[in-house]
Protein backbone atom coordinates (compact mmCIF):
# COMPACT_ATOMS: atom_id res chain seq x y z
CA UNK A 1 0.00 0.00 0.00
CA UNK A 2 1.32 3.55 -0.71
CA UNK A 3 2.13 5.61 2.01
CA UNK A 4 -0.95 7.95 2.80
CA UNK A 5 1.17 10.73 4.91
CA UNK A 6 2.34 11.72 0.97
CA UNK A 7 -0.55 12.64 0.44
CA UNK A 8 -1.26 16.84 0.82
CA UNK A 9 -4.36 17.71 1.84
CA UNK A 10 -4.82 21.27 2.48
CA UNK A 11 -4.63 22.83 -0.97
CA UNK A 12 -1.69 25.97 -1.60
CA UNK A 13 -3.03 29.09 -3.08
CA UNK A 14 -0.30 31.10 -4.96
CA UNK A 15 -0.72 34.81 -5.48
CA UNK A 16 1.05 35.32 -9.02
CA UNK A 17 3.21 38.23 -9.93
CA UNK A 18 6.38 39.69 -11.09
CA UNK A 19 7.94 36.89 -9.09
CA UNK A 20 6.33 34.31 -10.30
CA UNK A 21 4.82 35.01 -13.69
CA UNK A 22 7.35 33.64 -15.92
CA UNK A 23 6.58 30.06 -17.69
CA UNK A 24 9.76 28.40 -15.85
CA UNK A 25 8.43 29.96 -12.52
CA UNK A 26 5.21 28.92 -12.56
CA UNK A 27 6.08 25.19 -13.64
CA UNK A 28 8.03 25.18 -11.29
CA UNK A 29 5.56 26.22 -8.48
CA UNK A 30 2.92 23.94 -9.82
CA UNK A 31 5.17 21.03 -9.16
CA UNK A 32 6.07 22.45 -5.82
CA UNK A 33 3.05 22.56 -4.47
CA UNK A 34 0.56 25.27 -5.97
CA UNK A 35 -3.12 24.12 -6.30
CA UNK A 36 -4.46 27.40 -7.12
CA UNK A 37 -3.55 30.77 -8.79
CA UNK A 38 -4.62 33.57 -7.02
CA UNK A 39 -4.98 37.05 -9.80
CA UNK A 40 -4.76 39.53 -7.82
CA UNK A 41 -7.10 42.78 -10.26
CA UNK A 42 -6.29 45.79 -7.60
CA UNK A 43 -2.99 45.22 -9.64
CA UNK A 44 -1.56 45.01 -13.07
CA UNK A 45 -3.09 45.82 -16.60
CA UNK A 46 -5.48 43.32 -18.52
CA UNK A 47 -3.24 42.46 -20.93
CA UNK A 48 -1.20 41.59 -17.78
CA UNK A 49 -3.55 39.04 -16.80
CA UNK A 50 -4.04 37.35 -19.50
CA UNK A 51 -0.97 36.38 -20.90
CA UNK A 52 -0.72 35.28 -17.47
CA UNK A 53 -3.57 33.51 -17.21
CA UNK A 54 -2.40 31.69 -20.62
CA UNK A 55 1.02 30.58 -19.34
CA UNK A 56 -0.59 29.36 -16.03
CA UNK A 57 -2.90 27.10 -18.40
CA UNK A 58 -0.08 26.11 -20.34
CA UNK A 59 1.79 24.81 -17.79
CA UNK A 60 -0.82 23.33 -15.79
CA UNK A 61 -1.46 21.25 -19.50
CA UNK A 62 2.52 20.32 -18.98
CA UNK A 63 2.85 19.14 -15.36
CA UNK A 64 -0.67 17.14 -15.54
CA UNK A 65 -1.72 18.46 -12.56
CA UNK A 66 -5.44 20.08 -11.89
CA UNK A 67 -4.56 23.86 -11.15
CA UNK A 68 -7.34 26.12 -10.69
CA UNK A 69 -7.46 30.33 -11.34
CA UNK A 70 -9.39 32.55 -9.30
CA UNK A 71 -9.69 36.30 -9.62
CA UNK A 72 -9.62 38.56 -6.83
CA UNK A 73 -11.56 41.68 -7.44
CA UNK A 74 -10.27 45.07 -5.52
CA UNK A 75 -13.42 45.74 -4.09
CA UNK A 76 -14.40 49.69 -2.91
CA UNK A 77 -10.69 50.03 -1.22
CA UNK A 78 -10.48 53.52 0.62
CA UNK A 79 -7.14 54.70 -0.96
CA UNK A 80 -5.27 58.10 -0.44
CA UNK A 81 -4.15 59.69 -3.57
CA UNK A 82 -1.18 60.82 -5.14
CA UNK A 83 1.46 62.43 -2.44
CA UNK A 84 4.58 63.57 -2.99
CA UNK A 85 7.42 61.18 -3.62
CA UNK A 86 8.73 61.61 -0.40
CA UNK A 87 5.54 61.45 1.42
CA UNK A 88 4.06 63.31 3.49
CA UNK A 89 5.03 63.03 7.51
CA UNK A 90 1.93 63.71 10.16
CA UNK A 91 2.57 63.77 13.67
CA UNK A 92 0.33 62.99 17.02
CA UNK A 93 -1.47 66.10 17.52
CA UNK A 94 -1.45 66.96 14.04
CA UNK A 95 -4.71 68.13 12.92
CA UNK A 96 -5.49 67.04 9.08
CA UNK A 97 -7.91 67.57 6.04
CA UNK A 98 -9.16 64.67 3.71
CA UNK A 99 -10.33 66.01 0.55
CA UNK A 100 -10.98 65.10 -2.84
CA UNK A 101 -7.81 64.50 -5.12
CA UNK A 102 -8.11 67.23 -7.58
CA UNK A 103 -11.01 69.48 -6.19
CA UNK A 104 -10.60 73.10 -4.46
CA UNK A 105 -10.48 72.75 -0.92
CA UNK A 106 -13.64 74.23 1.15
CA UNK A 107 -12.71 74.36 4.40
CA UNK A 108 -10.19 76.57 5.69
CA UNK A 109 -7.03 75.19 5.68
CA UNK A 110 -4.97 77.18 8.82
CA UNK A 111 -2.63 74.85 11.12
CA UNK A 112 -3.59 71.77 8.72
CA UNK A 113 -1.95 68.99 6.55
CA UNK A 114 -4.33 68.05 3.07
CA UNK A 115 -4.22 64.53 2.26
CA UNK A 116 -5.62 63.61 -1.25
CA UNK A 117 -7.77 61.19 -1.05
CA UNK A 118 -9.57 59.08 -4.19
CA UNK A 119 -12.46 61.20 -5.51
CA UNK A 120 -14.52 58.40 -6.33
CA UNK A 121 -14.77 57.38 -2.80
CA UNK A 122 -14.21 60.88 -0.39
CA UNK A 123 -17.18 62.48 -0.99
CA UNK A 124 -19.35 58.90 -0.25
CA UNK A 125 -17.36 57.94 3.03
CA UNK A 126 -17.79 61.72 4.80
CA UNK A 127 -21.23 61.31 4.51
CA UNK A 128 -21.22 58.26 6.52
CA UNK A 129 -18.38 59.43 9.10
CA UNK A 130 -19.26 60.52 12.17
CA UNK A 131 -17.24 63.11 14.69
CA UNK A 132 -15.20 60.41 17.06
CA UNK A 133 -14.73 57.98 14.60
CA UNK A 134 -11.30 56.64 13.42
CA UNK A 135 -9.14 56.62 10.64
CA UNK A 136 -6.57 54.25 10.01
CA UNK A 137 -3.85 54.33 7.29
CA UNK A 138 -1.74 51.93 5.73
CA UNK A 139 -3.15 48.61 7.12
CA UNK A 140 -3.56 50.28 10.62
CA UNK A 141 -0.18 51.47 11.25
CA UNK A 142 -1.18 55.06 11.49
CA UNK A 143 -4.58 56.39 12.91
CA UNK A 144 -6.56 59.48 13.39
CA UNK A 145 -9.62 60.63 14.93
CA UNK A 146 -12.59 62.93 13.40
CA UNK A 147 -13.56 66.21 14.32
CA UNK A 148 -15.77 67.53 12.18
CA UNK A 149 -16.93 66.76 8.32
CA UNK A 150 -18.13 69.14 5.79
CA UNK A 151 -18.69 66.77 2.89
CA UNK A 152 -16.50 65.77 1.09
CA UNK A 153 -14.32 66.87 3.17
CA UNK A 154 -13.17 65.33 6.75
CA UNK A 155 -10.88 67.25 9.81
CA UNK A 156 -9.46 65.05 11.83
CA UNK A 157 -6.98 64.69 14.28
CA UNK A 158 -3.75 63.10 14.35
CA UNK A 159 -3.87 60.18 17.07
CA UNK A 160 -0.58 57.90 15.52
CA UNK A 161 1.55 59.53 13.62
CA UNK A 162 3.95 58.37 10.57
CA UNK A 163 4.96 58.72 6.93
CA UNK A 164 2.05 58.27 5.08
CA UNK A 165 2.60 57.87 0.54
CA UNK A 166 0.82 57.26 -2.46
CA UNK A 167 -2.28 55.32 -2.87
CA UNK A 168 -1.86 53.80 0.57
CA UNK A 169 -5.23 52.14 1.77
CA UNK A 170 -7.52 53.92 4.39
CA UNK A 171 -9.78 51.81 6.78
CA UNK A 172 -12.77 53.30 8.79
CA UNK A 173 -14.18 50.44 11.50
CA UNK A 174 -16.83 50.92 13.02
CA UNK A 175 -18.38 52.82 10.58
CA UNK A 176 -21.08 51.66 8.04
CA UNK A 177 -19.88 52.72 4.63
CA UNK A 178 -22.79 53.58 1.58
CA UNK A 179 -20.58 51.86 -0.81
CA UNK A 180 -21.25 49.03 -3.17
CA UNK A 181 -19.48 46.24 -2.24
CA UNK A 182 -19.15 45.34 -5.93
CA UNK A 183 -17.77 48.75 -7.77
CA UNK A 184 -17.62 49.64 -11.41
CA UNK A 185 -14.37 48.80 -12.07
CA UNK A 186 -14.84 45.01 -10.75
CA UNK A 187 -17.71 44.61 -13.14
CA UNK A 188 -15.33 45.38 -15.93
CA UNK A 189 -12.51 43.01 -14.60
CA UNK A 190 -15.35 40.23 -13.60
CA UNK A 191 -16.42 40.59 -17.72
CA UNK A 192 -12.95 40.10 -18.60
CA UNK A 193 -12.17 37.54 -16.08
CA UNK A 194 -15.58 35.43 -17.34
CA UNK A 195 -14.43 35.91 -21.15
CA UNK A 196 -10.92 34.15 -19.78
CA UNK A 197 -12.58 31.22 -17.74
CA UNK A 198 -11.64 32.00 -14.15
CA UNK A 199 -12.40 28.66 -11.85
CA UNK A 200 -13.42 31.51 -9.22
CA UNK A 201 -14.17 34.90 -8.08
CA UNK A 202 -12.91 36.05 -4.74
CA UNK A 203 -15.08 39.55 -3.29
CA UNK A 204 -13.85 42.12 -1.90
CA UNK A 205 -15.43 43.44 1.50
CA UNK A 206 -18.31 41.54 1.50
CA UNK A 207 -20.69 43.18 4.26
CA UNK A 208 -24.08 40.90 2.99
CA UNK A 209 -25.26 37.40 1.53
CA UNK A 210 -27.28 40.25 -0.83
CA UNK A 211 -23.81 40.76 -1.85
CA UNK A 212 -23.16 37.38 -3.23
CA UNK A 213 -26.28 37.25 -4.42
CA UNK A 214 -26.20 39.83 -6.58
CA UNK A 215 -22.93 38.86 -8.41
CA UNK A 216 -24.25 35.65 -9.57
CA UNK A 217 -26.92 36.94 -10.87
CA UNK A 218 -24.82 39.13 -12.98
CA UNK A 219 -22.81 36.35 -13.99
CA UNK A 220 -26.23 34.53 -14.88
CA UNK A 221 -27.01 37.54 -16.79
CA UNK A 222 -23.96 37.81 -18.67
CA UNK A 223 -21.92 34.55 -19.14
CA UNK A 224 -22.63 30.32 -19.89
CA UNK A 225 -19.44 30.19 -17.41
CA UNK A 226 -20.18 29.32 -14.36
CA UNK A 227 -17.11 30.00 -11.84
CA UNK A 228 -17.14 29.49 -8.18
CA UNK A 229 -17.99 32.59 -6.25
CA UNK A 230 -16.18 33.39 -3.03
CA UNK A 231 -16.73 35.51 -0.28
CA UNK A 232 -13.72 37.12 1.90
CA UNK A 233 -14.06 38.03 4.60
CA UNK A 234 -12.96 41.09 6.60
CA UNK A 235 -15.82 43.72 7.30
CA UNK A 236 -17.77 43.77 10.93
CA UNK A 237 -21.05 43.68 9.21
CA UNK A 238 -19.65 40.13 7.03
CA UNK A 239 -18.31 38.76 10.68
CA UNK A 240 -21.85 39.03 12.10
CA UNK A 241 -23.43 37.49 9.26
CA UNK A 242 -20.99 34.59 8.21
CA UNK A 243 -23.20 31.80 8.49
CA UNK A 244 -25.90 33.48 6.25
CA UNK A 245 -23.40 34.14 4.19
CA UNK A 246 -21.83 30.70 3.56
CA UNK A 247 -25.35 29.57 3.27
CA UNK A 248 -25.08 31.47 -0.33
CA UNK A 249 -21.54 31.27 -1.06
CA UNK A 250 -19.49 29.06 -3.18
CA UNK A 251 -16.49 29.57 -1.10
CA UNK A 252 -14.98 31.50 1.59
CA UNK A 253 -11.59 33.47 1.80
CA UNK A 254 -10.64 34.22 6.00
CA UNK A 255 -9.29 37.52 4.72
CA UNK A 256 -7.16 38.20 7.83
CA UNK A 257 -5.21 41.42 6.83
CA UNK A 258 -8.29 43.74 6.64
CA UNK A 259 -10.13 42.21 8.98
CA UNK A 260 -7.45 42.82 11.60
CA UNK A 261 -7.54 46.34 10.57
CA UNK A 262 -11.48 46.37 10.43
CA UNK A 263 -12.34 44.40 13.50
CA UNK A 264 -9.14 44.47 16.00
CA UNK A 265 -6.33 41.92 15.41
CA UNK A 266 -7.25 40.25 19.10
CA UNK A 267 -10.41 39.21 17.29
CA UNK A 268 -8.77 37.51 14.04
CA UNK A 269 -7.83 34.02 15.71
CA UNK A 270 -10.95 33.18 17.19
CA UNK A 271 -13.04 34.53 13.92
CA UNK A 272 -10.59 32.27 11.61
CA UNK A 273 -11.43 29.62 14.02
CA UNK A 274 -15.59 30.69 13.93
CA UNK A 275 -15.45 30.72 9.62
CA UNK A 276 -13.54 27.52 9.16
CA UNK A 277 -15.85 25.94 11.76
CA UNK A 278 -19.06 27.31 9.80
CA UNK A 279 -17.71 26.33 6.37
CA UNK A 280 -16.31 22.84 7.55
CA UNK A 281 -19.79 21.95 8.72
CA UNK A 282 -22.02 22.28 5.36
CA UNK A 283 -18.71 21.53 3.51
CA UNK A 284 -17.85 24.94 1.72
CA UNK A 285 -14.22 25.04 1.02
CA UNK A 286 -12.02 27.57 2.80
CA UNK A 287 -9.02 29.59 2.67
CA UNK A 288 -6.89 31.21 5.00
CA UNK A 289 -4.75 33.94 4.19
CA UNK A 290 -2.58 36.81 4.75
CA UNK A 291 1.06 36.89 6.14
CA UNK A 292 1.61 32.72 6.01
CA UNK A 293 4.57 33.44 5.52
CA UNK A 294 5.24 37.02 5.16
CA UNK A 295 9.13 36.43 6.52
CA UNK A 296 9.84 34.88 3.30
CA UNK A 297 9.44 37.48 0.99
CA UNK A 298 12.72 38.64 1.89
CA UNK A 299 14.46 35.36 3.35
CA UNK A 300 14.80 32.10 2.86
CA UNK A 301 13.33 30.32 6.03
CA UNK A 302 10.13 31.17 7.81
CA UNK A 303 10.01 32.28 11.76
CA UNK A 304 8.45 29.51 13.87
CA UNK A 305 6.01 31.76 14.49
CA UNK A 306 4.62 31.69 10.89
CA UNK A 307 4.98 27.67 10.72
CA UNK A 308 3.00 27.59 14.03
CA UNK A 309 0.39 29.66 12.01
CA UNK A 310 -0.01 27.68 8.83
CA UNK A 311 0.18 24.08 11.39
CA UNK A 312 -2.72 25.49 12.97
CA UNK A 313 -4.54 26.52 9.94
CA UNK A 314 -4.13 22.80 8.65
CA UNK A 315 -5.64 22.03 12.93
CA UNK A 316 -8.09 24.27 12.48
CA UNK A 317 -9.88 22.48 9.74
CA UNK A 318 -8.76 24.83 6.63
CA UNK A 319 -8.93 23.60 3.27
CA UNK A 320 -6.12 25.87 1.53
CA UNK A 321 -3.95 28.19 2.75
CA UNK A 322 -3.18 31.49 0.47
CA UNK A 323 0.73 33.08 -0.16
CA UNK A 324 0.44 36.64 -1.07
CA UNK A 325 3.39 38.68 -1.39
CA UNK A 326 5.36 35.73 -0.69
CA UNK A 327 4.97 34.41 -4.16
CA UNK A 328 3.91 37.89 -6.06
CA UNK A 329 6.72 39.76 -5.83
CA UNK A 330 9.20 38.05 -2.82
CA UNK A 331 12.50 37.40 -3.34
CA UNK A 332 11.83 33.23 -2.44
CA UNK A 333 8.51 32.13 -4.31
CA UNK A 334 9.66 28.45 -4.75
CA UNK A 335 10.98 27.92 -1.40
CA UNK A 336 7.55 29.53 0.42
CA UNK A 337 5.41 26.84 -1.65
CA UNK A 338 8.12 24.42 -0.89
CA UNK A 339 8.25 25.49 2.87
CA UNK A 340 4.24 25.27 3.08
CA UNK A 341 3.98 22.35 1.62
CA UNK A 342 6.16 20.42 4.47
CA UNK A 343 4.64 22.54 7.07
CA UNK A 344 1.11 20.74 5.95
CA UNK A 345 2.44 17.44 5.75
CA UNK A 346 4.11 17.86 9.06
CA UNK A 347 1.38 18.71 10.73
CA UNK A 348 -1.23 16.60 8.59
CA UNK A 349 0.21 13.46 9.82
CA UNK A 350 -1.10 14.97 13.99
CA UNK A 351 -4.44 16.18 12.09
CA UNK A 352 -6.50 13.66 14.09
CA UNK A 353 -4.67 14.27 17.28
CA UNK A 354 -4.85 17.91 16.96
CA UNK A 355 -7.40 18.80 15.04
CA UNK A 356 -10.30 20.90 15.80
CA UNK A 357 -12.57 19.93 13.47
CA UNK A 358 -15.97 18.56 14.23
CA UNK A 359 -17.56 15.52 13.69
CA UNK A 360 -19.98 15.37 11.14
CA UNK A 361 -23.23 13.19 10.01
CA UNK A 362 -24.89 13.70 6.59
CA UNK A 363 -27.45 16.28 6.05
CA UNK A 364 -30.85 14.71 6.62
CA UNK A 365 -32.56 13.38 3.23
CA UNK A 366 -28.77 13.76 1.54
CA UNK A 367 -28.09 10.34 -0.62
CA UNK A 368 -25.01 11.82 -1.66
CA UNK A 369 -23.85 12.74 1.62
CA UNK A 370 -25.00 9.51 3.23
CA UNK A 371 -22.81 7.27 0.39
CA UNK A 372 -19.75 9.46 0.96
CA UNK A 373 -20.02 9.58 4.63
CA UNK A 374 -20.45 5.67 4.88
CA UNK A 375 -17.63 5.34 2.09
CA UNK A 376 -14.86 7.88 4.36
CA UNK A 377 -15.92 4.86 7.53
CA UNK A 378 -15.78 1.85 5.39
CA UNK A 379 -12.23 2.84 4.06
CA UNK A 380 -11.04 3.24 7.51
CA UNK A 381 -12.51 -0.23 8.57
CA UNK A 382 -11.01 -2.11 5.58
CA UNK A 383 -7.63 0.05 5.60
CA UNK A 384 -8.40 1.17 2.02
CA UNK A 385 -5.63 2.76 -0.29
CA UNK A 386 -7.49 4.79 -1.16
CA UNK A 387 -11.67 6.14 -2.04
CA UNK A 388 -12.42 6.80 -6.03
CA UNK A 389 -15.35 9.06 -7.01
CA UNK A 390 -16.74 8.60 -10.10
CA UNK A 391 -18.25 12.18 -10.83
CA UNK A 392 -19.18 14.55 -13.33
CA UNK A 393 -20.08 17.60 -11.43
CA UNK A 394 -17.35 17.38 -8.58
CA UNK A 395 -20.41 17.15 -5.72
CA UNK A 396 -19.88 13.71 -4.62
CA UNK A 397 -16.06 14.36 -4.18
CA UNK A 398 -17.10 17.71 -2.21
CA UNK A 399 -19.17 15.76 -0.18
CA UNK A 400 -16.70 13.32 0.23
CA UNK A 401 -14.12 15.75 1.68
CA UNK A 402 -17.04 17.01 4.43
CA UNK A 403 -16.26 13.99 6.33
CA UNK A 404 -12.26 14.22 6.28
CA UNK A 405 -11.60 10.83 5.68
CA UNK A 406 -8.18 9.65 6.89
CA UNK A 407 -7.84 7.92 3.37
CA UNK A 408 -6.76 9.91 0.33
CA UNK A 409 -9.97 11.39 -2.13
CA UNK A 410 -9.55 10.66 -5.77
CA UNK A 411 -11.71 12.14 -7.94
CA UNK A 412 -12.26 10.51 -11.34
CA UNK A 413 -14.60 12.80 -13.96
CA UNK A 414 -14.99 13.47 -17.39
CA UNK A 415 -15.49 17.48 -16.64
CA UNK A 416 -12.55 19.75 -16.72
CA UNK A 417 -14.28 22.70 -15.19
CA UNK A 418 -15.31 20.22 -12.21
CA UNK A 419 -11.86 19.01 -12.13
CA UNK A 420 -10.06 22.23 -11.53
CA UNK A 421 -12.78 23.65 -8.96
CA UNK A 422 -11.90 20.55 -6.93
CA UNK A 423 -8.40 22.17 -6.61
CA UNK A 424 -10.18 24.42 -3.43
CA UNK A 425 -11.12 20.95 -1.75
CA UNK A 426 -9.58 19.43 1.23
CA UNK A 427 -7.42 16.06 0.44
CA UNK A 428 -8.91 15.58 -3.38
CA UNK A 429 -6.70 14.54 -6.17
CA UNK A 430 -8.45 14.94 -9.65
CA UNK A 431 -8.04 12.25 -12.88
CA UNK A 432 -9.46 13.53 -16.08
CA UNK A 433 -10.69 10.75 -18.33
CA UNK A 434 -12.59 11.09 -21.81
CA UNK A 435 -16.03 10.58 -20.84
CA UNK A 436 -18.02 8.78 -17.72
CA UNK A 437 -17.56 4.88 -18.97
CA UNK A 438 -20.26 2.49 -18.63
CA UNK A 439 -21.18 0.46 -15.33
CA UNK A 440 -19.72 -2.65 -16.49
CA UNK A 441 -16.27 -0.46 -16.95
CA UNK A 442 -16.01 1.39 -14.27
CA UNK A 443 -13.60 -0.91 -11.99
CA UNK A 444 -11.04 -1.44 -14.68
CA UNK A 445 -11.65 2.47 -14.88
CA UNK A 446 -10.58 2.82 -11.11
CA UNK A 447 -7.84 0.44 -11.62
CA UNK A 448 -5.98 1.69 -14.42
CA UNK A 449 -6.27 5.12 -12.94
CA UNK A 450 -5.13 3.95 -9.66
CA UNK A 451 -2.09 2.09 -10.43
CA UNK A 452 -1.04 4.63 -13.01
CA UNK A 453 -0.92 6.97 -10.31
CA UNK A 454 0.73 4.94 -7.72
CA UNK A 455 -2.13 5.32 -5.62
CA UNK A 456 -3.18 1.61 -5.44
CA UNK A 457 -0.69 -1.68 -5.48
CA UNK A 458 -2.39 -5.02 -6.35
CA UNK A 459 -4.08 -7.04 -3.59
CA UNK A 460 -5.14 -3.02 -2.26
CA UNK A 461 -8.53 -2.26 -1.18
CA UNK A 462 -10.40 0.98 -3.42
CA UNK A 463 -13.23 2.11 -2.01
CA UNK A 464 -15.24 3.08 -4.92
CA UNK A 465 -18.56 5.32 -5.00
CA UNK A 466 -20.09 6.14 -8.22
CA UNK A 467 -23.66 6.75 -9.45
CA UNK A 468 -25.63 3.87 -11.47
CA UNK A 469 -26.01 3.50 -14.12
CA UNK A 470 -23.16 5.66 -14.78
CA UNK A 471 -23.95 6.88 -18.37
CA UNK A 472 -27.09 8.63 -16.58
CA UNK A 473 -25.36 11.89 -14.69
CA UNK A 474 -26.62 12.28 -11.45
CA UNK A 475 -26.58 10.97 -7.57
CA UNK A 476 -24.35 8.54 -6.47
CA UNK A 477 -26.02 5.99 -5.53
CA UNK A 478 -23.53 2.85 -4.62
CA UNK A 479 -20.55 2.22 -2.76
CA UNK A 480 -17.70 -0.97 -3.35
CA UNK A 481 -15.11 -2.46 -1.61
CA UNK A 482 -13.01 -3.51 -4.25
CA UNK A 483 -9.45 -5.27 -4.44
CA UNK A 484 -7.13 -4.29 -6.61
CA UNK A 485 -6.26 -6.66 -9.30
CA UNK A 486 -9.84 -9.05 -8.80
CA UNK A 487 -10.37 -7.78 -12.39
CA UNK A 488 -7.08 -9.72 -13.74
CA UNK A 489 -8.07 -12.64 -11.43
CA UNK A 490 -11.64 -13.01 -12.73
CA UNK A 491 -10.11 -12.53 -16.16
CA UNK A 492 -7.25 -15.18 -15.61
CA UNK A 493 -9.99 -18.08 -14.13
CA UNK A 494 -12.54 -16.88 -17.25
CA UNK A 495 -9.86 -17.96 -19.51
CA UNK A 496 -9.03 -21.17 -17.57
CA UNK A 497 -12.60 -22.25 -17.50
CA UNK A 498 -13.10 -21.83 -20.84
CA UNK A 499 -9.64 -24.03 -22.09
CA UNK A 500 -10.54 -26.42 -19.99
CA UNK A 501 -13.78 -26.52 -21.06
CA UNK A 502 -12.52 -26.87 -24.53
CA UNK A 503 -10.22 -30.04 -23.60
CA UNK A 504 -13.05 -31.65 -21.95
């Protein structure tokens, strides 16, 4: 029997970029470790994109492994606007005035500093900004307090001070912002990244389940691609809502950079902890991310404390966990997907000691949940290799991965779309084959596949669930024990039967 602890099982989402953009790169990251391709759209051109977005295909073709895409939108980020090159330095104590990049400024301007800030979005957030509440600058480093707005502009006062420069983001929690979650300019980049074939779209700021909602229905509206749509998750208002939202999501993304800003970084461990629980328990993958492994965008070796982190992501019950800078524009994109890949199977081979995930029965009235969870116990009992799917849509492999089964998830489909989404699922490997074959084939099916792969030896137990008849798409329906190499067997004593038989 192959040795299961090779097998990874919380996926590695790679954040693409200058670093790692090249053809050699990215082949070389896919057969590291990267599952899937992160675009991040509040950077880089179109054109950008997709000759990214080709290469990524290209090599995915290459290494024969199932690599999925997924396109993060900006979202309505509060950025400042063009400063001088040098920046511009405030001070605690310093009193300040936020106005509209370009526009005359109203109020009077004695004993105060003018920051720029996008026009787009002033006029909109001093509307909604009361006196007392915060500011915060570049990911929280810097903060001051309002005194007084006169749309669109905002006085405040300087509470930490610093050097604040160009297009830095601005963060206002607390406060209730009257801005689409969804703006113009990611309904441009969603178009384009439709027209490409993203596996999945990440949200920005998601405050609602309205939010979701409303973004597959444009897709509906405009596209026959269907991508997965995920929700991250950073805002209060998203926090409080998280299990209405994963009720409607395809996917969530523990968006832990913005959230710390938004909600208080004392609160991000036991939220991440809250989501993954949420999403674990109706089986809706999710990722966590931000700062993995931010040490290694500028040296080669992580600090323990950012192993620690990504070990107890894998505890937690994550199903990826997301690079960033790390592999966008660091200095050591191979070795963090390298590094993360051994912190995984490190701690995967504790996961049932440590881990903090609960134990789950199938949804009531679920057949497919009710095959899959028997199929994860039976391939415990038996000491199964391994568990084959048979699937066109990905769902009973999904459901499959629910249960966490201490055996490795192979997925075997005809659907390339299906195949690629499954690339966000805890502990699935994905087989492409021509079309779904008929009942009568489906063991050799699961054979060849299996030993092909080195995931089966002969005299190896498969668990195999599939749907029956198999040329009609739909539930799976049946479950089988089956040893490897009974098909040669059967074959060998059909053949001796029938010689003898002859003789006689």
């Amino acid at each position: 029997m192959p040795n299961i602890s090779q097998f990874r099982r919380v996926k590695i989402v790679c954040t693409l970029g200058p670093s790692s953009n090249s053809a050699p790169m990215m082949r070389s990251l896919i057969d590291a470790g990267l599952d899937v391709a992160r675009f991040n759209f509040s950077h880089g051109t179109h054109d950008v994109h997709e000759s990214t977005f080709k290469t990524l295909r290209e090599q995915a073709k290459k290494s024969g492994r199932a690599v999925a895409s997924m396109q993060d939108l900006q979202g309505p980020k509060i950025r400042l606007g063009k400063l001088p090159a040098t920046g511009i330095e405030i001070k605690a104590g310093d009193t300040i005035l936020l106005y509209p990049e370009g526009a005359s400024v109203k109020t009077s301007q004695t004993g105060k500093r003018l920051i720029p800030v996008s026009t787009e979005i002033c006029g909109p957030i001093s509307k909604a900004l009361k006196k007392g509440a915060m500011i915060l600058f570049d990911d929280g480093k810097y903060s001051a307090e309002v005194k007084s707005v006169n749309p669109p502009e905002i006085v405040a006062e300087v509470k930490v001070g610093g050097k604040l420069s160009s297009n830095k983001g601005m963060n206002l929690p607390g406060s209730t912002l009257p801005i689409a979650s969804v703006t113009e300019k990611d309904y441009e980049d969603l178009k384009f990244g439709l027209k490409l074939g993203m596996d999945a779209i990440a949200l920005s700021f998601v405050r609602s389940p309205k939010d979701i909602e409303e973004v597959k229905n444009f897709i509906r509206k405009t596209s026959n691609h269907k991508p997965m749509v995920i929700a991250k998750i950073e805002r209060e208002e998203a926090v409080n809502v998280m299990e209405q939202i994963v009720d409607v999501t395809d996917g969530v993304l523990v968006a832990r950079g913005d959230m710390a800003v938004e909600i208080g970084a004392e609160r991000v461990p036991i939220v991440q902890k809250q989501l993954i629980r949420v999403c674990n328990e109706v089986g809706v993958p999710v990722i966590t991310a931000t700062q993995m492994l931010e040490s290694m965008i500028s040296n080669p070796t992580p600090t323990r404390a950012e192993a620690n982190d990504v070990a107890n992501a894998v505890f937690d019950g994550t199903d990826a966990v997301m690079l960033s800078a790390e592999t966008a524009s660091g200095q050591y994109p191979l070795e963090a997907v390298a590094m993360m890949s051994k912190v995984i199977l490190e701690a995967e081979q504790f996961r049932r000691q440590y881990s903090r995930s609960p134990d789950l029965v199938p949804m009531t009235g679920s057949v497919v949940e009710s095959i899959e969870f028997s199929a994860s116990r039976i391939a415990d009992h038996v000491g199964a290799a391994s568990i084959a799917c048979m699937t066109h849509s990905g769902v009973a492999a999904r459901s499959l991965s629910k249960f966490r089964p201490l055996r490795p998830i192979v997925a075997i489909t005809d659907n390339e779309e299906a195949m690629r989404k499954l690339a966000f699922v805890w502990g699935v490997q994905s087989v492409l084959i021509p079309d779904i074959v008929s009942t009568e084939d489906v063991f050799e099916t699961v054979e060849k596949v299996m030993k092909s792969h080195k995931w089966a030896e002969i005299d190896d137990y498969v668990v195999v669930t599939a749907g029956i008849p198999t040329l009609r798409r739909g539930t799976t329906n049946m479950i089988k024990v089956h040893k490897m190499g009974s098909l040669m067997e059967r074959a060998a004593r059909s053949v001796k039967t029938k010689t003898a038989s002859r003789k006689a």
